[in-house]
Every structure is written in structure tokens, then in C-alpha cells.
PDB file of N, CA and C in Angstrom:
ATOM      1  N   UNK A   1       0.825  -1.200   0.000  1.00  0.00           N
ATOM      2  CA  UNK A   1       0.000   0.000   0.000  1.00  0.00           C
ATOM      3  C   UNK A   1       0.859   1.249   0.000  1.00  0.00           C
ATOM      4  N   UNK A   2       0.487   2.270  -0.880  1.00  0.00           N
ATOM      5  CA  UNK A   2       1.050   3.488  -1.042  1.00  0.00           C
ATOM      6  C   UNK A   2       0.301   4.236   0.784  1.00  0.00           C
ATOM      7  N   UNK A   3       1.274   5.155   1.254  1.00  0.00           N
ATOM      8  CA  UNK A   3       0.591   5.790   2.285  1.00  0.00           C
ATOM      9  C   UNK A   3       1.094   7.112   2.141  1.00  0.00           C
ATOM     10  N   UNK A   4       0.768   7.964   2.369  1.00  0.00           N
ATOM     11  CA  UNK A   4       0.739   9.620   2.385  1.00  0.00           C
ATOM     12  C   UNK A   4      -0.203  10.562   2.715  1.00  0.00           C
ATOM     13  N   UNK A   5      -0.216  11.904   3.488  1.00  0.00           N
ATOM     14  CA  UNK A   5      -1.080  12.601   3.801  1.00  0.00           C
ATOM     15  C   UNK A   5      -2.037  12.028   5.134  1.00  0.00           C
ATOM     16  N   UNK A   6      -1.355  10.738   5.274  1.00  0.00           N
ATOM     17  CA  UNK A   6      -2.120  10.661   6.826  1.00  0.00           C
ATOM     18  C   UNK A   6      -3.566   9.327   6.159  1.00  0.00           C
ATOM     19  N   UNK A   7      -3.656   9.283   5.274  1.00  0.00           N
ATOM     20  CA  UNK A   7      -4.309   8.127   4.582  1.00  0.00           C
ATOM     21  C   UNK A   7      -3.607   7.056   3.676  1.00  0.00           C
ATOM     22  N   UNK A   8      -4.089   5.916   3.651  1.00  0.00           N
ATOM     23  CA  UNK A   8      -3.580   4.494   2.498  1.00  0.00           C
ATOM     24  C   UNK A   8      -4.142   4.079   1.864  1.00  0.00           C
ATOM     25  N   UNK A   9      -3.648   3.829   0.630  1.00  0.00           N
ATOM     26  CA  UNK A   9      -4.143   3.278  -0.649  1.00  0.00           C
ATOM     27  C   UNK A   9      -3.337   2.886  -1.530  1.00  0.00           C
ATOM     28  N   UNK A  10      -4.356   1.563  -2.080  1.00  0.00           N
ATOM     29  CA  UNK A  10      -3.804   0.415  -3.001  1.00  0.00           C
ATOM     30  C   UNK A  10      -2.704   0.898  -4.044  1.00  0.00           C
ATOM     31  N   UNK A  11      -1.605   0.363  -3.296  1.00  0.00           N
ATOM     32  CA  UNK A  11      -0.341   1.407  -4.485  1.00  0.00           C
ATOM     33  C   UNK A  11      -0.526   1.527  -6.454  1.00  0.00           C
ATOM     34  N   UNK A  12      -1.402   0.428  -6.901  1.00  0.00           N
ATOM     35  CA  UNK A  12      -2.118   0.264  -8.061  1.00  0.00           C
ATOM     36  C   UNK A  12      -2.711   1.325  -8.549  1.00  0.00           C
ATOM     37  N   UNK A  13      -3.592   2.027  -7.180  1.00  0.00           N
ATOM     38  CA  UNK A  13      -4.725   3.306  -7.117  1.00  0.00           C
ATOM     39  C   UNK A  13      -3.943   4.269  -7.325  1.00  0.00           C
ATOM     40  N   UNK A  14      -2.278   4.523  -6.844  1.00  0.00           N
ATOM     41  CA  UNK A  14      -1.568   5.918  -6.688  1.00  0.00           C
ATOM     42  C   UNK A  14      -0.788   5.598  -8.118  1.00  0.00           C
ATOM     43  N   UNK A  15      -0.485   4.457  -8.631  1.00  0.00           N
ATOM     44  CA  UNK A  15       0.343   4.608  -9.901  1.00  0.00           C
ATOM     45  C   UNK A  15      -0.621   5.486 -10.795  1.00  0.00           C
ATOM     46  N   UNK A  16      -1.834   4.448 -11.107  1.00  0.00           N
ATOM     47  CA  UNK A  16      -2.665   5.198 -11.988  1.00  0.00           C
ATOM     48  C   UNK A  16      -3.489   6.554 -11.801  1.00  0.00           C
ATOM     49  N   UNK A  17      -3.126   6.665 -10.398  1.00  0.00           N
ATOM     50  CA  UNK A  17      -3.773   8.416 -10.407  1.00  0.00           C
ATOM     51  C   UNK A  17      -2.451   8.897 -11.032  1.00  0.00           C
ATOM     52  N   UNK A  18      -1.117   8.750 -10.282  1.00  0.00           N
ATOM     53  CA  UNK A  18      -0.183   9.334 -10.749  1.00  0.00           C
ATOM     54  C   UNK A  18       0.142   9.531 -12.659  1.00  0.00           C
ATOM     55  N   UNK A  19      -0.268   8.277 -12.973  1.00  0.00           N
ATOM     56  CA  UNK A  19      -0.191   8.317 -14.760  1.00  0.00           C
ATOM     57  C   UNK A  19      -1.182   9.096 -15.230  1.00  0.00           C
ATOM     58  N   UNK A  20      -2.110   9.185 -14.886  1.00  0.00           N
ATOM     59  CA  UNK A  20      -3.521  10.239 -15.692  1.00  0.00           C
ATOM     60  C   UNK A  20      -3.184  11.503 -14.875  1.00  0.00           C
ATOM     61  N   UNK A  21      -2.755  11.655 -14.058  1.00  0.00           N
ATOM     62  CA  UNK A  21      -2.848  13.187 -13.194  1.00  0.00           C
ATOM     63  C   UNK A  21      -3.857  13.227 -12.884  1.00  0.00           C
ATOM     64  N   UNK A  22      -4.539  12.747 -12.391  1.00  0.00           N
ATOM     65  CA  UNK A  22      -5.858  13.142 -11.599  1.00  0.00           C
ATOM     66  C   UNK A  22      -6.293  11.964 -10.490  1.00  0.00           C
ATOM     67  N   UNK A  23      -7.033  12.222  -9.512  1.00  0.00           N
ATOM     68  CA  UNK A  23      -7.967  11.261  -8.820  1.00  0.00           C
ATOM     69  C   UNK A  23      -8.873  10.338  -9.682  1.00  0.00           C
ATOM     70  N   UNK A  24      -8.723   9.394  -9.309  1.00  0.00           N
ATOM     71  CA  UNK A  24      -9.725   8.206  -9.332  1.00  0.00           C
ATOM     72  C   UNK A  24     -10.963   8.564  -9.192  1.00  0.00           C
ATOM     73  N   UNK A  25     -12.141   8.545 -10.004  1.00  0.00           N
ATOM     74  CA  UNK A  25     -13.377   8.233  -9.505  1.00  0.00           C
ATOM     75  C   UNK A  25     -13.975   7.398  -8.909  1.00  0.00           C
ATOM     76  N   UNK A  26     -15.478   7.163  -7.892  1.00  0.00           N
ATOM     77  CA  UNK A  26     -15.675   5.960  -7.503  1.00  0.00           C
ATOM     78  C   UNK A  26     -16.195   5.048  -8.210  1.00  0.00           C
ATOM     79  N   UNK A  27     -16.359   5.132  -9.609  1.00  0.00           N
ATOM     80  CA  UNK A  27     -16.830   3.854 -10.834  1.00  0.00           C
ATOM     81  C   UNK A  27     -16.008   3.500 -10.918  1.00  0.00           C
ATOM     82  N   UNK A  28     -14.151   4.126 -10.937  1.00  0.00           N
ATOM     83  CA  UNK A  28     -13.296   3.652 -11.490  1.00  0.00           C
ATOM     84  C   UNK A  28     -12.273   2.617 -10.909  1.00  0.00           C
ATOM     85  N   UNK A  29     -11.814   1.527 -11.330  1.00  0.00           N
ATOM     86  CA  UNK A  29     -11.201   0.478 -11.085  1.00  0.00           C
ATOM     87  C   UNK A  29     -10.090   0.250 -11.722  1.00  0.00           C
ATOM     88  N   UNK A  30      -8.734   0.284 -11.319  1.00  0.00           N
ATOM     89  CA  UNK A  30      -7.270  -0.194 -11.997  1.00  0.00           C
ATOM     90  C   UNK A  30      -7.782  -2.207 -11.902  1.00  0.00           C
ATOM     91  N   UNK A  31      -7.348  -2.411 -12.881  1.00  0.00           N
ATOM     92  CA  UNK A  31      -6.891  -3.574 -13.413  1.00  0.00           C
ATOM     93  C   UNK A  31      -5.595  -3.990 -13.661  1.00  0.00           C
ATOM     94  N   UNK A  32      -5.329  -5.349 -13.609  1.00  0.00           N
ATOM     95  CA  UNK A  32      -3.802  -5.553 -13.601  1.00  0.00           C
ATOM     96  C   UNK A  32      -3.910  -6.635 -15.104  1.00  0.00           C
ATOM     97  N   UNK A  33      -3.779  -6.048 -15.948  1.00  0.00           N
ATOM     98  CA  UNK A  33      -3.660  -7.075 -17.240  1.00  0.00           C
ATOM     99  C   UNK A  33      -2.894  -8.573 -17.463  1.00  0.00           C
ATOM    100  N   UNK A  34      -1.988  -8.514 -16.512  1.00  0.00           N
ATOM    101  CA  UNK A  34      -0.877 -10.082 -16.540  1.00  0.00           C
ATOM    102  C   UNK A  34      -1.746 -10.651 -15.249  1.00  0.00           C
ATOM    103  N   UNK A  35      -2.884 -10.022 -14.365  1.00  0.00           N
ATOM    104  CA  UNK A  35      -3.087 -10.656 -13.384  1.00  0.00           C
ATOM    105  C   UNK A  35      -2.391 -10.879 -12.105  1.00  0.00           C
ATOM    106  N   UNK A  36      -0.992 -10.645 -12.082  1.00  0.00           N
ATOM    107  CA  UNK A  36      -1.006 -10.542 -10.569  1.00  0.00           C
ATOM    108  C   UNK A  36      -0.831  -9.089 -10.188  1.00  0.00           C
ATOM    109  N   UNK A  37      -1.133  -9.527  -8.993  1.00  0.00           N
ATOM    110  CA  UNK A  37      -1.855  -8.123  -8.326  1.00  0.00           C
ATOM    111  C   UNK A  37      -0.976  -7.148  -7.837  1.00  0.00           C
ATOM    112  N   UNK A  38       0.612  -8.048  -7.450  1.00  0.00           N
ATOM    113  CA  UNK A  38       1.161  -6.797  -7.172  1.00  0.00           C
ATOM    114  C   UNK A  38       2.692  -6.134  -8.133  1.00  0.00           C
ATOM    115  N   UNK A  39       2.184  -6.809  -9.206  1.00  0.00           N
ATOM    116  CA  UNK A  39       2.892  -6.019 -10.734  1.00  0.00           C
ATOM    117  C   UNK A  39       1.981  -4.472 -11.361  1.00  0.00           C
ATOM    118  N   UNK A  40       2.465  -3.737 -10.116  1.00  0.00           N
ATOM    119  CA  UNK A  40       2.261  -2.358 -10.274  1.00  0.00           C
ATOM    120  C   UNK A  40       2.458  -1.361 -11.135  1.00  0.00           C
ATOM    121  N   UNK A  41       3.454  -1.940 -12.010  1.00  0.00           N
ATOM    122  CA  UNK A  41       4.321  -1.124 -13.280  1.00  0.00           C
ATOM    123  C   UNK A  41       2.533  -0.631 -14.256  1.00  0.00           C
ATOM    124  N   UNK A  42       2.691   0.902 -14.570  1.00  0.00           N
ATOM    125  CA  UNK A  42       1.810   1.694 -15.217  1.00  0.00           C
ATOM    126  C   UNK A  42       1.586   0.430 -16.473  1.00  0.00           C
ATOM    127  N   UNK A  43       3.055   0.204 -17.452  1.00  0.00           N
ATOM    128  CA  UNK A  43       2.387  -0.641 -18.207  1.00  0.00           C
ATOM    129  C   UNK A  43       1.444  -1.835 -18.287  1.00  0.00           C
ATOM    130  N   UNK A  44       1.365  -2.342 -17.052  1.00  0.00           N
ATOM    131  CA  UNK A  44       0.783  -3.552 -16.930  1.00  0.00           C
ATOM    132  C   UNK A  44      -0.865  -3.177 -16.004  1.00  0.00           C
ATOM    133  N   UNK A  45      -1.213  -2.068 -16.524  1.00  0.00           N
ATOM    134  CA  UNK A  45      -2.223  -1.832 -15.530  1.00  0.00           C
ATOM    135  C   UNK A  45      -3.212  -0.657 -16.244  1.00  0.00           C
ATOM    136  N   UNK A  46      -4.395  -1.107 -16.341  1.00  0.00           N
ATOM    137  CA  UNK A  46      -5.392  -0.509 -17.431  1.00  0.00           C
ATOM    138  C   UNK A  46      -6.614   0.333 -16.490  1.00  0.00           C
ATOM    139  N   UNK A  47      -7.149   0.929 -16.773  1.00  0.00           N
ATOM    140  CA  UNK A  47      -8.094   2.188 -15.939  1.00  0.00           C
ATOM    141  C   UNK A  47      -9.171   1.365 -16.896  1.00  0.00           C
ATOM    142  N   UNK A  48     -10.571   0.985 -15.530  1.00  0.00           N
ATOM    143  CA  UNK A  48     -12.086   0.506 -16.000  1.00  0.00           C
ATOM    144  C   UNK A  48     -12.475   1.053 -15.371  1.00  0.00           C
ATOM    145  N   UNK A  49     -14.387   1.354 -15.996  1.00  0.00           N
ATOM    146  CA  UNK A  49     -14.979   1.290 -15.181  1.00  0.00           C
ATOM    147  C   UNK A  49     -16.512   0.098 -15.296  1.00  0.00           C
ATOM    148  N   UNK A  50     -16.898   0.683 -13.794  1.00  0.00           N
ATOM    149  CA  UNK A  50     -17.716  -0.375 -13.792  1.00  0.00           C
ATOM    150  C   UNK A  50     -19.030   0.148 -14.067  1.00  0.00           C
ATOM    151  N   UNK A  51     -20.361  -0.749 -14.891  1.00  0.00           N
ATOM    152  CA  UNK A  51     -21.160   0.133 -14.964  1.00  0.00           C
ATOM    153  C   UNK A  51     -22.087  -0.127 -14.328  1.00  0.00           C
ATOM    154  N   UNK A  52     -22.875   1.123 -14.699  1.00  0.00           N
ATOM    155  CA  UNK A  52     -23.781   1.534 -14.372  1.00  0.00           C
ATOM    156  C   UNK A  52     -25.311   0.934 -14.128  1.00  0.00           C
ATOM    157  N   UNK A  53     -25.116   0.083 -15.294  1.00  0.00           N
ATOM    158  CA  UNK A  53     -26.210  -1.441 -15.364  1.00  0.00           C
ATOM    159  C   UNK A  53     -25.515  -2.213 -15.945  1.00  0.00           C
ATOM    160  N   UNK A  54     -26.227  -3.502 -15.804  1.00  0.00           N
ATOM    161  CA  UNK A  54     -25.639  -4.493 -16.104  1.00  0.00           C
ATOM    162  C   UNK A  54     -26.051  -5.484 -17.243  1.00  0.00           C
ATOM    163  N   UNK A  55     -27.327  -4.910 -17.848  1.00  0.00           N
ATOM    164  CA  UNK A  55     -28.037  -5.498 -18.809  1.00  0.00           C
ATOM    165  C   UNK A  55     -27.838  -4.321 -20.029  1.00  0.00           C
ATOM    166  N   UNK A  56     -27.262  -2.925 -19.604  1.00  0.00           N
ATOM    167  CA  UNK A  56     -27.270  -2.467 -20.999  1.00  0.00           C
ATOM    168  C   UNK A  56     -27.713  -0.627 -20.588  1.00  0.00           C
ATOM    169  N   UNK A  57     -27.095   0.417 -21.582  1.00  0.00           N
ATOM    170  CA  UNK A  57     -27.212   1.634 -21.730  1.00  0.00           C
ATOM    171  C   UNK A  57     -27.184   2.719 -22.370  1.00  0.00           C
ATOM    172  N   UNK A  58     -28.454   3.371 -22.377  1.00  0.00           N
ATOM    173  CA  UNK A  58     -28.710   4.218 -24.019  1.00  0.00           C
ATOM    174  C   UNK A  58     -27.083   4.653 -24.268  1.00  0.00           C
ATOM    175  N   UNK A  59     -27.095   4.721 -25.785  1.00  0.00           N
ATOM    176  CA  UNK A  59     -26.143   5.844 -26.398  1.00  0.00           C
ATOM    177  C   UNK A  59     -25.402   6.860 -25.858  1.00  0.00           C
ATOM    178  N   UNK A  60     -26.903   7.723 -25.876  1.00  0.00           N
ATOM    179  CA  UNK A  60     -26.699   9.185 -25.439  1.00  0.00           C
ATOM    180  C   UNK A  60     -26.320   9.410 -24.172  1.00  0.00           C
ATOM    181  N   UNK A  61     -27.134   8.260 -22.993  1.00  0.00           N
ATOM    182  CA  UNK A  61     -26.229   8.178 -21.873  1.00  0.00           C
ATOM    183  C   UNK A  61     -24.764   8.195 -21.432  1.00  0.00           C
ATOM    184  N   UNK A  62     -24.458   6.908 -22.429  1.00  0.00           N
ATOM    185  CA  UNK A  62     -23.004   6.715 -22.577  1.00  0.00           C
ATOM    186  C   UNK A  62     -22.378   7.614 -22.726  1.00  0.00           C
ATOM    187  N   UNK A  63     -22.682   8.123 -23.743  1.00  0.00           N
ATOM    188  CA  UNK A  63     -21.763   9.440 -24.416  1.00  0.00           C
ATOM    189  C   UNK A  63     -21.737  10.371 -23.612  1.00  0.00           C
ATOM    190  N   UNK A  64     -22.949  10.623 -22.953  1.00  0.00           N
ATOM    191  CA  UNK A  64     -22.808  12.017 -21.815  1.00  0.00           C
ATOM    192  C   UNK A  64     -22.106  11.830 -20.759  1.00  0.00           C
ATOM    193  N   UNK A  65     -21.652  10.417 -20.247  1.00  0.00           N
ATOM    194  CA  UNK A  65     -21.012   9.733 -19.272  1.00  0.00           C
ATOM    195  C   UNK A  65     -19.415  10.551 -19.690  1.00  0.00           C
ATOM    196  N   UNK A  66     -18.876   9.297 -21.126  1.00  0.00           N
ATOM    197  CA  UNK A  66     -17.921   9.476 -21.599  1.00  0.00           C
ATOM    198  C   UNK A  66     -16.925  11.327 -21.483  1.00  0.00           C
ATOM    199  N   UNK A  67     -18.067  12.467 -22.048  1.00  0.00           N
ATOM    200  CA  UNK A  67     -17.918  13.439 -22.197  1.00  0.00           C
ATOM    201  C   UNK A  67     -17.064  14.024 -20.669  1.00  0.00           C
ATOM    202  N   UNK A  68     -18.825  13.985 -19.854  1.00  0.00           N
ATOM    203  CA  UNK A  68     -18.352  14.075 -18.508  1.00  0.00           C
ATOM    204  C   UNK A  68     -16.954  13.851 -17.874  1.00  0.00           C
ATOM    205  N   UNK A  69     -16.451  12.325 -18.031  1.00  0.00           N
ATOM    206  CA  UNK A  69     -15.414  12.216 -17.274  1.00  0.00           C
ATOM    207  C   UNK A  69     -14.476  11.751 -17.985  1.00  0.00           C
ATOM    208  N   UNK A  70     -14.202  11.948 -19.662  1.00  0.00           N
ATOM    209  CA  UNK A  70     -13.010  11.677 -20.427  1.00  0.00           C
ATOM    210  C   UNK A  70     -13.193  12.609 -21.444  1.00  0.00           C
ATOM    211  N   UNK A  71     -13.427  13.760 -21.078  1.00  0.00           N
ATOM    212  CA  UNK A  71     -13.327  14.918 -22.307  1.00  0.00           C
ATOM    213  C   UNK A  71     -12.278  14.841 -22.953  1.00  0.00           C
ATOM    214  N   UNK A  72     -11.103  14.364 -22.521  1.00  0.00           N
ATOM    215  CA  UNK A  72      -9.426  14.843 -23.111  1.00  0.00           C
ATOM    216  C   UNK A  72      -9.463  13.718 -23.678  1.00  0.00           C
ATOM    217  N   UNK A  73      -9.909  12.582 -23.577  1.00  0.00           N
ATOM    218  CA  UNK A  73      -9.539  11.146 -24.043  1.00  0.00           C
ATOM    219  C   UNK A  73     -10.561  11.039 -25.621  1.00  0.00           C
ATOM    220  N   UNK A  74     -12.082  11.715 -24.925  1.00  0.00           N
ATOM    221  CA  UNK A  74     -12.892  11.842 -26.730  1.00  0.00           C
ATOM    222  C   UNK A  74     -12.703  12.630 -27.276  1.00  0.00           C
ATOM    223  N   UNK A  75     -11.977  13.703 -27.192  1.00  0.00           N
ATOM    224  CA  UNK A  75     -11.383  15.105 -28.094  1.00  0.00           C
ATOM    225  C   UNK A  75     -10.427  14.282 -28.850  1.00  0.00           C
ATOM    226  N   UNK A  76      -8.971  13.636 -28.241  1.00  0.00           N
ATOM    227  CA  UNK A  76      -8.483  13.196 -28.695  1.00  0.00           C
ATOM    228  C   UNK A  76      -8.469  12.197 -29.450  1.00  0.00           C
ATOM    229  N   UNK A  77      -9.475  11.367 -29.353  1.00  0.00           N
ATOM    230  CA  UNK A  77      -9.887   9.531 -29.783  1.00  0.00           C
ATOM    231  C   UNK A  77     -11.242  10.512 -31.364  1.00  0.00           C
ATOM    232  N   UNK A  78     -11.424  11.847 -30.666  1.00  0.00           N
ATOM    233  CA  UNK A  78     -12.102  12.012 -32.267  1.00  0.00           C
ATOM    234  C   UNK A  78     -11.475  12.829 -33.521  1.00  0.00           C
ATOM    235  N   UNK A  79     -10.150  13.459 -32.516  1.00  0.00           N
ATOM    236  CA  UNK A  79      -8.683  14.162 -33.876  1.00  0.00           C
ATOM    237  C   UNK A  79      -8.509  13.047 -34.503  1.00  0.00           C
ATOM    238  N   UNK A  80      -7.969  11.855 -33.594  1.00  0.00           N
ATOM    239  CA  UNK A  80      -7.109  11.147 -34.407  1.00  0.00           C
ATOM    240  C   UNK A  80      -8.117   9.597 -34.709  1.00  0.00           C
ATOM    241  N   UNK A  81      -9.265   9.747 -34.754  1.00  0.00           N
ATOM    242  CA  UNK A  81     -10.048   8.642 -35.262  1.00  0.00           C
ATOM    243  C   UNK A  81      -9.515   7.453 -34.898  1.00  0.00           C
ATOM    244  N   UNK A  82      -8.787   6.995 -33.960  1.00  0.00           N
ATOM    245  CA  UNK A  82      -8.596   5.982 -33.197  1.00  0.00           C
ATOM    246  C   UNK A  82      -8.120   5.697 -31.802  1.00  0.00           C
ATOM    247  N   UNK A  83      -9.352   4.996 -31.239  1.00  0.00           N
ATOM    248  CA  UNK A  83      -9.314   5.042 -29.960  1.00  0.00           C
ATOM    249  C   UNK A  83      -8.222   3.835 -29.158  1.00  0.00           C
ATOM    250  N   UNK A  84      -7.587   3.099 -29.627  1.00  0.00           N
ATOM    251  CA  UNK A  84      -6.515   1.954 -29.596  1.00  0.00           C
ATOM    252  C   UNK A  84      -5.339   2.439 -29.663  1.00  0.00           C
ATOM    253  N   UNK A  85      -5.364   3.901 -30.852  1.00  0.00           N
ATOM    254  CA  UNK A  85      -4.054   4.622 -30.793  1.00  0.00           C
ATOM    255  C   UNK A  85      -3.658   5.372 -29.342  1.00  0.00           C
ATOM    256  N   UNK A  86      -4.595   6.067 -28.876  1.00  0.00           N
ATOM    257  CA  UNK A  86      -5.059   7.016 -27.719  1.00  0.00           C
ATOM    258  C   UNK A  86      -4.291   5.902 -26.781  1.00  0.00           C
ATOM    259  N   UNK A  87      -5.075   4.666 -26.564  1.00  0.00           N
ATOM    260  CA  UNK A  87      -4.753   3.647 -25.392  1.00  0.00           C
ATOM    261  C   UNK A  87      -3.461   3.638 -24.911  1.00  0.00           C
ATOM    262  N   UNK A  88      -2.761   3.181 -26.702  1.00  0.00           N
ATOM    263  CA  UNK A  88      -1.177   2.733 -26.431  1.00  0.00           C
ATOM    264  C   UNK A  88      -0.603   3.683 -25.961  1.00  0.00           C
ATOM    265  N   UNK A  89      -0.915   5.148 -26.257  1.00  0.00           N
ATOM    266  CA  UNK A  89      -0.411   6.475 -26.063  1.00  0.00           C
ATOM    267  C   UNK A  89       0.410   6.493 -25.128  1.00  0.00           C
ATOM    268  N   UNK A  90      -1.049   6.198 -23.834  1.00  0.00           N
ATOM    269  CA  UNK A  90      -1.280   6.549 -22.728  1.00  0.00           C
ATOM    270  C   UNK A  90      -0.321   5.616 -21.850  1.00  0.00           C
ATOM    271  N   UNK A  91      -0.048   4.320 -22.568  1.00  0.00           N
ATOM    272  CA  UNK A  91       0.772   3.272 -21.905  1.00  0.00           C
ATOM    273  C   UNK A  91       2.227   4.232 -21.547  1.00  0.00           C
ATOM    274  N   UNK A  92       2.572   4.463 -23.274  1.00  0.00           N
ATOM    275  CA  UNK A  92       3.911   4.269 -23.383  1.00  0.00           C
ATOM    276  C   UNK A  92       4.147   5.535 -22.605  1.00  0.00           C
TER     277      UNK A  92
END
């Protein structure tokens, strides 16, 4: 566990705040892509979230979601018409 400021958290939680520059939301969930849990390295570790339902969600919802809390990620994923490019970006 990362600790600082008098609070602790999942050192996973402080890489990936640290890689995006920002706080975590509470939908949002780090993932560890190779699966174990404490291979912390930014590359091996992907930003989800969880949703909202579980059977399914309008469009326009989505999108207003998306807007909301990845403006920089759909500005960019709609310059460069690919959102896979954006991903790796963000890895490397």
C-alpha cells in the first residue's frame, strides 16, 4: 500500500492516479492485465470502469457519461479517429 497525507491506498490506485494526473473516480477500477496483483508497473495496468447497469445503456447516456469524465480522451480519440491509438499512447 502506497501511504501519504495521513491516509492508504492500493499502491495500483496511486500509480494510476499518478499516470492520468488526476484522482480516481468511484466507478473507477485499476486492473492488472498479466493478473497478478502486485505487478504495479503503469504498463501492466489498465483504468475501467464499472457500470452503471448491467443489462445495458442508451447511447446518449453513454456518451454524456464518456464526455463528462473523459473529455481529453474523446477530443483526442475524435482528432485522431482511433481510440486503440489514444490507449497505447497513454501506456507508453
Amino acid at each position: 500500500k502506497y501511504i501519504g497525507k495521513n491516509l492508504a491506498m492500493p499502491e495500483h490506485r496511486y500509480v494510476m492516479e499518478q499516470h492520468i494526473g488526476r484522482k480516481l473516480e468511484s466507478f473507477e477500477v485499476v486492473h492488472h492485465k498479466n493478473g497478478i496483483r502486485h505487478d504495479n508497473r503503469v504498463e501492466n495496468l489498465e483504468l475501467w470502469t464499472i457500470p452503471s447497469q448491467l443489462k445495458g445503456q442508451r447511447v446518449f447516456d453513454l456518451i454524456d457519461f464518456c464526455i463528462k469524465y473523459y473529455r481529453h480522451e474523446v477530443i483526442s480519440a475524435l482528432k485522431s479517429e482511433s481510440l486503440e491509438s489514444i490507449a497505447n499512447k497513454k501506456i507508453k
